[in-house]
Protein backbone atom coordinates (compact mmCIF):
# COMPACT_ATOMS: atom_id res chain seq x y z
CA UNK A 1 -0.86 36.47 148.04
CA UNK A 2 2.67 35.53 148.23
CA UNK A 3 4.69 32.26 148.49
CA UNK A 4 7.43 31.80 150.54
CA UNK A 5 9.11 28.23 152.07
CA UNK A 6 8.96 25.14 151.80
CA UNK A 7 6.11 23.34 150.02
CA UNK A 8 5.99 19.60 150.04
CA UNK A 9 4.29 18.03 146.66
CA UNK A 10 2.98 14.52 148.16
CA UNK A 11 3.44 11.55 146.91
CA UNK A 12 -0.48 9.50 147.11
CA UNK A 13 0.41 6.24 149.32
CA UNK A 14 -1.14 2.76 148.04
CA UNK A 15 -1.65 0.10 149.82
CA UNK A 16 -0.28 -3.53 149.08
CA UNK A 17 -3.56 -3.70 147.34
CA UNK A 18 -3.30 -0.59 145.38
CA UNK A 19 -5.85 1.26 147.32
CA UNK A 20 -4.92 4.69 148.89
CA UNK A 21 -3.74 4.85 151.88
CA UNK A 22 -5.44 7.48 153.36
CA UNK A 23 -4.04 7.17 156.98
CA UNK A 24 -0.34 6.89 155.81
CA UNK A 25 -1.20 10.43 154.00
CA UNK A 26 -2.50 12.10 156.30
CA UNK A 27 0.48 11.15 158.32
CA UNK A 28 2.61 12.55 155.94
CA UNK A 29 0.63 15.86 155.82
CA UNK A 30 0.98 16.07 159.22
CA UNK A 31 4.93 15.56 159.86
CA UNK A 32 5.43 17.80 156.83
CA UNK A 33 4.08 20.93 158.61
CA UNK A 34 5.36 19.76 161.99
CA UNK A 35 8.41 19.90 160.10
CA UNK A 36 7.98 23.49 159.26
CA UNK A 37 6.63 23.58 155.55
CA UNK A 38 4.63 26.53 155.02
CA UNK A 39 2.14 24.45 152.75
CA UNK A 40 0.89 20.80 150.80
CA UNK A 41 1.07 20.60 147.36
CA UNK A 42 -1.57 18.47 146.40
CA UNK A 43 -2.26 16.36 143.17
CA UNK A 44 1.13 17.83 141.41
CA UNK A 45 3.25 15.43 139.16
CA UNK A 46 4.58 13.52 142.38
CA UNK A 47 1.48 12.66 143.83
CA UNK A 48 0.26 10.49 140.33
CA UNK A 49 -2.80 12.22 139.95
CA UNK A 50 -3.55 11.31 136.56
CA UNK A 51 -3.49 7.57 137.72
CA UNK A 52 -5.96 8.69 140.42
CA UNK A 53 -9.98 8.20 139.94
CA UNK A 54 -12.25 11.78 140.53
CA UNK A 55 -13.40 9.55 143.95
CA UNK A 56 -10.22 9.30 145.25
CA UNK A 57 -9.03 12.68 143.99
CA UNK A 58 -11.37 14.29 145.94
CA UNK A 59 -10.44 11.60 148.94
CA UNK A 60 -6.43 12.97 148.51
CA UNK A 61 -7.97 16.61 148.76
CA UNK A 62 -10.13 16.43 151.85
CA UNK A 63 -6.85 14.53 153.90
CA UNK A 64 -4.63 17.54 152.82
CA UNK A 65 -7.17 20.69 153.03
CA UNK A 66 -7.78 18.90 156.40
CA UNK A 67 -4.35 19.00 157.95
CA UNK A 68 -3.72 22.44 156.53
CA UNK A 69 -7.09 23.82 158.24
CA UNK A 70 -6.00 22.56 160.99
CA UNK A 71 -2.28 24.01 161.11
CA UNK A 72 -2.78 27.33 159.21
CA UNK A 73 -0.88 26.42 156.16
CA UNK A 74 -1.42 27.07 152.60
CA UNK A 75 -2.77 24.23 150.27
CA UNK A 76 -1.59 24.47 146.42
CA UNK A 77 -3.71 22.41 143.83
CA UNK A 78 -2.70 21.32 140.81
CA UNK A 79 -5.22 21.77 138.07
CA UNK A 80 -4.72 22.24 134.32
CA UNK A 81 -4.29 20.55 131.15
CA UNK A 82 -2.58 21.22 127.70
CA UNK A 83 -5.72 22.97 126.42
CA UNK A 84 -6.83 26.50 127.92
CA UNK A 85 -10.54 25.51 127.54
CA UNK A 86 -9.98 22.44 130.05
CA UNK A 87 -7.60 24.30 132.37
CA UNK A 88 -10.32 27.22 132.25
CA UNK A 89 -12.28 24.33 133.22
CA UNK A 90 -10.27 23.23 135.54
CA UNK A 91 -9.41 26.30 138.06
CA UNK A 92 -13.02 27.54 137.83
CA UNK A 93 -14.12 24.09 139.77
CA UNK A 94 -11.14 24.20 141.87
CA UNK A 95 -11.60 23.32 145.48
CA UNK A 96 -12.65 26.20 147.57
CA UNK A 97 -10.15 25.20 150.21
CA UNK A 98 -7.27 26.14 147.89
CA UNK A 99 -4.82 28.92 148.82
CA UNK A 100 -3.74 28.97 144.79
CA UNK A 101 -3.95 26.53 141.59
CA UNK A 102 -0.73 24.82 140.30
CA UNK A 103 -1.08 25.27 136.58
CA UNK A 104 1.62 23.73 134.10
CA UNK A 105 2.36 25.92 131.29
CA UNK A 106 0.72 23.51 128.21
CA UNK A 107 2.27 20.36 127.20
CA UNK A 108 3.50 18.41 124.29
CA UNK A 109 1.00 20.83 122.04
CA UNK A 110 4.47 23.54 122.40
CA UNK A 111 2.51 26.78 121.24
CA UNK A 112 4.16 29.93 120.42
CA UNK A 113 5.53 31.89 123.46
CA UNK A 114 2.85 34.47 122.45
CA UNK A 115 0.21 31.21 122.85
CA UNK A 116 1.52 30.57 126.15
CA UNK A 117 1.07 34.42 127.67
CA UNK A 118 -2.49 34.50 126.34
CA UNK A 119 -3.19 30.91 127.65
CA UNK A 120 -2.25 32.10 131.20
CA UNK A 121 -4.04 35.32 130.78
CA UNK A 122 -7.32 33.45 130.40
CA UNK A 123 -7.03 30.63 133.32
CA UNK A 124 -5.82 33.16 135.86
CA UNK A 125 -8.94 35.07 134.74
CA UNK A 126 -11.16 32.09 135.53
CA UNK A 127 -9.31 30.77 138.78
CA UNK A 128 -10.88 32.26 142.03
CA UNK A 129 -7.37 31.83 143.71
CA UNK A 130 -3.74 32.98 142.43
CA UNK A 131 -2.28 31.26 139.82
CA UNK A 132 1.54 29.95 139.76
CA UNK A 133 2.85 29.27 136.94
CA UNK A 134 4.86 25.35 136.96
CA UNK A 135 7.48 25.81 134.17
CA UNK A 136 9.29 22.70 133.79
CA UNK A 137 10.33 22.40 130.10
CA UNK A 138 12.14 19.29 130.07
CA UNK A 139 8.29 17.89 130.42
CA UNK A 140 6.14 20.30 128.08
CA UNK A 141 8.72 20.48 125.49
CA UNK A 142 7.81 24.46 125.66
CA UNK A 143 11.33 26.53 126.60
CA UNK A 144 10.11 30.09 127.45
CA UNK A 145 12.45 32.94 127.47
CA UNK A 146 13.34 35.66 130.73
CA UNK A 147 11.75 38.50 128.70
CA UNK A 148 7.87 35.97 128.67
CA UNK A 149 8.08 34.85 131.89
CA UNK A 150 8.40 38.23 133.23
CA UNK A 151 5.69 39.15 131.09
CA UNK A 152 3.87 36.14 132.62
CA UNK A 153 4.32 37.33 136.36
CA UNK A 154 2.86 40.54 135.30
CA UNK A 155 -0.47 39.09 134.56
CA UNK A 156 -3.37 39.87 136.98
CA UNK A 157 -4.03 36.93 139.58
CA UNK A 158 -1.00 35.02 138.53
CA UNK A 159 1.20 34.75 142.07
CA UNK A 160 4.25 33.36 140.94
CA UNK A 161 6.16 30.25 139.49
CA UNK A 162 7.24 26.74 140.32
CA UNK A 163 10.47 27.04 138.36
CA UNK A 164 11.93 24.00 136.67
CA UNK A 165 14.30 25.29 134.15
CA UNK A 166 16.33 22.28 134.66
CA UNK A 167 19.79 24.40 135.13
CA UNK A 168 21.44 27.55 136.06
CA UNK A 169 21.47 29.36 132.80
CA UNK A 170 21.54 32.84 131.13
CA UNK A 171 17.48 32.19 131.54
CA UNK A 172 17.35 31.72 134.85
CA UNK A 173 19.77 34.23 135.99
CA UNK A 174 18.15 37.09 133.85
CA UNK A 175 14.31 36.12 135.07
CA UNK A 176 15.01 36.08 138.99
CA UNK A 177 17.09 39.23 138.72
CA UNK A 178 14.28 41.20 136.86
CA UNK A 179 11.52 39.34 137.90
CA UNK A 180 9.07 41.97 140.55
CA UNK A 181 10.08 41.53 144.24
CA UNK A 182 6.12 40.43 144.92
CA UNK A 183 6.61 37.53 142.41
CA UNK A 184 6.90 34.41 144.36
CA UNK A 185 9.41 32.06 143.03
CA UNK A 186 9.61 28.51 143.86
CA UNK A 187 12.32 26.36 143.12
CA UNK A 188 10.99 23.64 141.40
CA UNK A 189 14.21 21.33 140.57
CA UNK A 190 15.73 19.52 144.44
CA UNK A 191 19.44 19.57 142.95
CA UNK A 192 19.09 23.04 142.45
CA UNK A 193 17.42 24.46 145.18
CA UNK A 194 20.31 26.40 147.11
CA UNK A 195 21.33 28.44 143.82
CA UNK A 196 17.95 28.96 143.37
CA UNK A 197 17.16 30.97 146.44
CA UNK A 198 21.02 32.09 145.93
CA UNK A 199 19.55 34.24 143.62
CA UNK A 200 16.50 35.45 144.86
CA UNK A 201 14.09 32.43 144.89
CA UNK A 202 11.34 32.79 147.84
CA UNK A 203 10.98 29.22 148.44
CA UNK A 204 10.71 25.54 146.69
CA UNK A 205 7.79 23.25 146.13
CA UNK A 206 10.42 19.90 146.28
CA UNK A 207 9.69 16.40 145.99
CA UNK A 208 12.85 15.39 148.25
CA UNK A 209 11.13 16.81 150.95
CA UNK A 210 8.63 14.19 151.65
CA UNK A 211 11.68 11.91 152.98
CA UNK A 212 13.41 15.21 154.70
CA UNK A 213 11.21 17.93 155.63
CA UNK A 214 13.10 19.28 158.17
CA UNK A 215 16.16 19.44 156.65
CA UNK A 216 14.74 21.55 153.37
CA UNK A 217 12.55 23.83 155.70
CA UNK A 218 16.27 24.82 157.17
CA UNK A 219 17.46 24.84 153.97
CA UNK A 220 15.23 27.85 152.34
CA UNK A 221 15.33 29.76 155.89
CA UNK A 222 19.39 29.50 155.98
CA UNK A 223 19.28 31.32 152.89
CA UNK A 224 16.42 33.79 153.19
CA UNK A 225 18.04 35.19 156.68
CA UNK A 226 21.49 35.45 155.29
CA UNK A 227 22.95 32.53 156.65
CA UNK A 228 24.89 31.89 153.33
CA UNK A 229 28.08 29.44 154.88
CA UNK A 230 25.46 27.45 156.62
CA UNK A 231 22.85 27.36 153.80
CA UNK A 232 25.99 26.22 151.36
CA UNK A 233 27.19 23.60 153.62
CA UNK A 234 23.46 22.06 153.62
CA UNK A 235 22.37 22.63 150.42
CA UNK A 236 25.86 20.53 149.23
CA UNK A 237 24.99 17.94 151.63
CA UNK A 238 21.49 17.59 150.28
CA UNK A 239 23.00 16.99 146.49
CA UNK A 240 23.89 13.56 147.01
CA UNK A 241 20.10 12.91 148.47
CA UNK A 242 18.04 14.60 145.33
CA UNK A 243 20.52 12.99 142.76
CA UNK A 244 19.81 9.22 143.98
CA UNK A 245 15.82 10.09 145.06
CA UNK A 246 15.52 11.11 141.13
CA UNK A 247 17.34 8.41 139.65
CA UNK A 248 14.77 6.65 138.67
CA UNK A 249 11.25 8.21 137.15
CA UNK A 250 10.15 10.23 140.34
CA UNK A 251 8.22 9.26 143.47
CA UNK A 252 9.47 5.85 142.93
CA UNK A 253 12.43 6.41 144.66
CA UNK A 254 10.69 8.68 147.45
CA UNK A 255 8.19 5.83 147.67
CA UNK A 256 10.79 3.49 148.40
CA UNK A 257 12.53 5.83 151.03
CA UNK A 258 9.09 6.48 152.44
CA UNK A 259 8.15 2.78 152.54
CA UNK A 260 11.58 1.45 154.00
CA UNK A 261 11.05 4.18 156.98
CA UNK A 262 7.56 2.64 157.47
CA UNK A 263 5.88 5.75 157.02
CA UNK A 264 3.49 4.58 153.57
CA UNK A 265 2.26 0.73 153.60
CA UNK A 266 4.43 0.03 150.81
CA UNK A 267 6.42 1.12 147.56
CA UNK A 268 3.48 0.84 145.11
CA UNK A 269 3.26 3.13 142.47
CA UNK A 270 0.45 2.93 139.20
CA UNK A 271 1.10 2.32 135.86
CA UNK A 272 3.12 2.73 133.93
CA UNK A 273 5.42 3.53 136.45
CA UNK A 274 7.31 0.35 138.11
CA UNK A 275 8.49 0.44 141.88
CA UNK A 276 12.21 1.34 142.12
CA UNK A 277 14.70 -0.99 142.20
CA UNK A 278 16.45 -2.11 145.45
CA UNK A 279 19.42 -0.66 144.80
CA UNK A 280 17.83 3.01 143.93
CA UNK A 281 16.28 2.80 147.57
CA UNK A 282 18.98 1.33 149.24
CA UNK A 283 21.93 4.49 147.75
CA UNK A 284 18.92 6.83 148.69
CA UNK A 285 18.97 5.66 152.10
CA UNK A 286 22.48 5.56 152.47
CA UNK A 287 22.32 10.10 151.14
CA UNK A 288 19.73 10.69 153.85
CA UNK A 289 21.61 9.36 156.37
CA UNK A 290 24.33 12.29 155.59
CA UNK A 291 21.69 14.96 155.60
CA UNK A 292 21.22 15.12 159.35
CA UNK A 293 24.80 16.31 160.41
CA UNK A 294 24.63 19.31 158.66
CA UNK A 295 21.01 20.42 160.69
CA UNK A 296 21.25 22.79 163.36
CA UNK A 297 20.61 21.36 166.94
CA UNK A 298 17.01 23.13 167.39
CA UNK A 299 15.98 21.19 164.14
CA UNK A 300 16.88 17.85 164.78
């Protein structure tokens, strides 16, 4: 199975209360794949799952596999941990609704590059769906080089990455120019999408794209069908947006946005995250607002 377009990571919507708001999310499903996204990314780093219960985990599951039954798109799931027992544990009771599992290469624990192959090699031999791969470093503390993550993509059942590298380095450069063309790639850090699929990414699994789904759905098509002035001009115009949506500890930001739009009941985020601060929202605003010149007529 292969991964290719835009993939929008929810954020979970609370009420004033602090109960979620199931209604506002399945609202957001919805406009996300009106918008164009190929998929939902469900319970990944931007939707707070570890502040969630199991009840309402499951609740957050049956909105999204709902809307993408529905619409024919692909739902992603994270499951894992920083053990390879749990994350065994983890894909094996994965929902059967899943298209593929959303696995984080293991945390704070920073095994051996060897640890982390062998690791992956055992929970994509467990998961009934594909596996990709979420390397994000500047979280797990665990740097891998080109040389194991093309080792990684080799493994049977694992689909491809959400990359995260956090730049564009020698690392980056090397892995998507040897990496297998069947390998799907997903750009996995908004402020540098458009280099991403510059060099070869398939898609991006994006957080900024809960406040502008449209406008990243262009974004990964301009640059897959060769439209390379038009991608540039919107992927520039979509810096300013991603820099002030993560400058404070993400979704609080995109909760804001989303909140101030009216499309979530409010900015509430759990523990020990703390809403953003006016300001954040309010310069976050202000970047969307420059987004939609740079769309194509047929997408507005």
């Amino acid at each position: 199975m292969t991964f290719t377009g835009l993939y929008v990571p929810l954020v979970t919507p609370f009420t004033a209360t602090g109960e979620v708001a199931l209604e506002a999310l399945s609202g957001l499903a919805h406009q996300s794949l009106d918008a164009g996204a190929a998929g939902l990314v469900v319970l990944g780093t931007t939707g707070e799952p570890a502040t969630l219960t199991a009840a309402e985990q499951r609740q957050v599951i049956d909105v999204c596999a709902s809307a993408c039954q529905e619409r024919g798109a692909q739902l992603i799931l994270g499951a894992g941990t920083n053990t390879t027992a749990g994350s065994v544990d983890a894909v094996a009771a994965l929902d059967a609704r899943a298209a593929a599992a959303l696995t984080v290469v293991p945390y704070y624990t920073r095994p051996s590059e060897e640890g982390v192959i062998e690791h992956f090699r055992r929970v994509a031999a467990a998961s009934p769906v594909p596996v990709v791969i979420y390397h994000i470093p500047y979280r797990t503390g665990r740097t891998l080089s080109a040389e194991t993550l093309c080792r990684l993509a080799e493994l049977p059942n694992v689909a491809g990455f959400k990359y995260a590298g956090g730049g564009i380095d020698d690392t980056a450069i090397n892995f998507l120019s040897r990496v297998s063309p069947g390998t799907s790639v997903l750009a996995g850090d908004d402020i540098y999408t458009a280099p991403l699929l510059a060099l070869g990414a398939s898609g991006g699994i994006l957080a900024c794209a809960n406040v502008a789904p449209a406008a990243y759905v262009e974004l990964v098509a301009a640059w897959r069908s060769g439209e390379i002035e038009h991608g540039r001009r919107l992927g520039n115009s979509l810096v300013p947006l991603a820099s002030a949506l993560f400058v404070e500890p993400n979704p609080t930001v995109v909760k804001g946005v989303l909140a101030a739009q009216g499309r979530i009941p409010s900015a509430a985020v759990r523990l020990p995250l703390l809403p953003a601060a006016e300001s954040s929202v309010s310069a976050a605003l202000a970047a969307l607002e420059g987004v939609s010149a740079q769309l194509v007529p047929a997408a507005r």
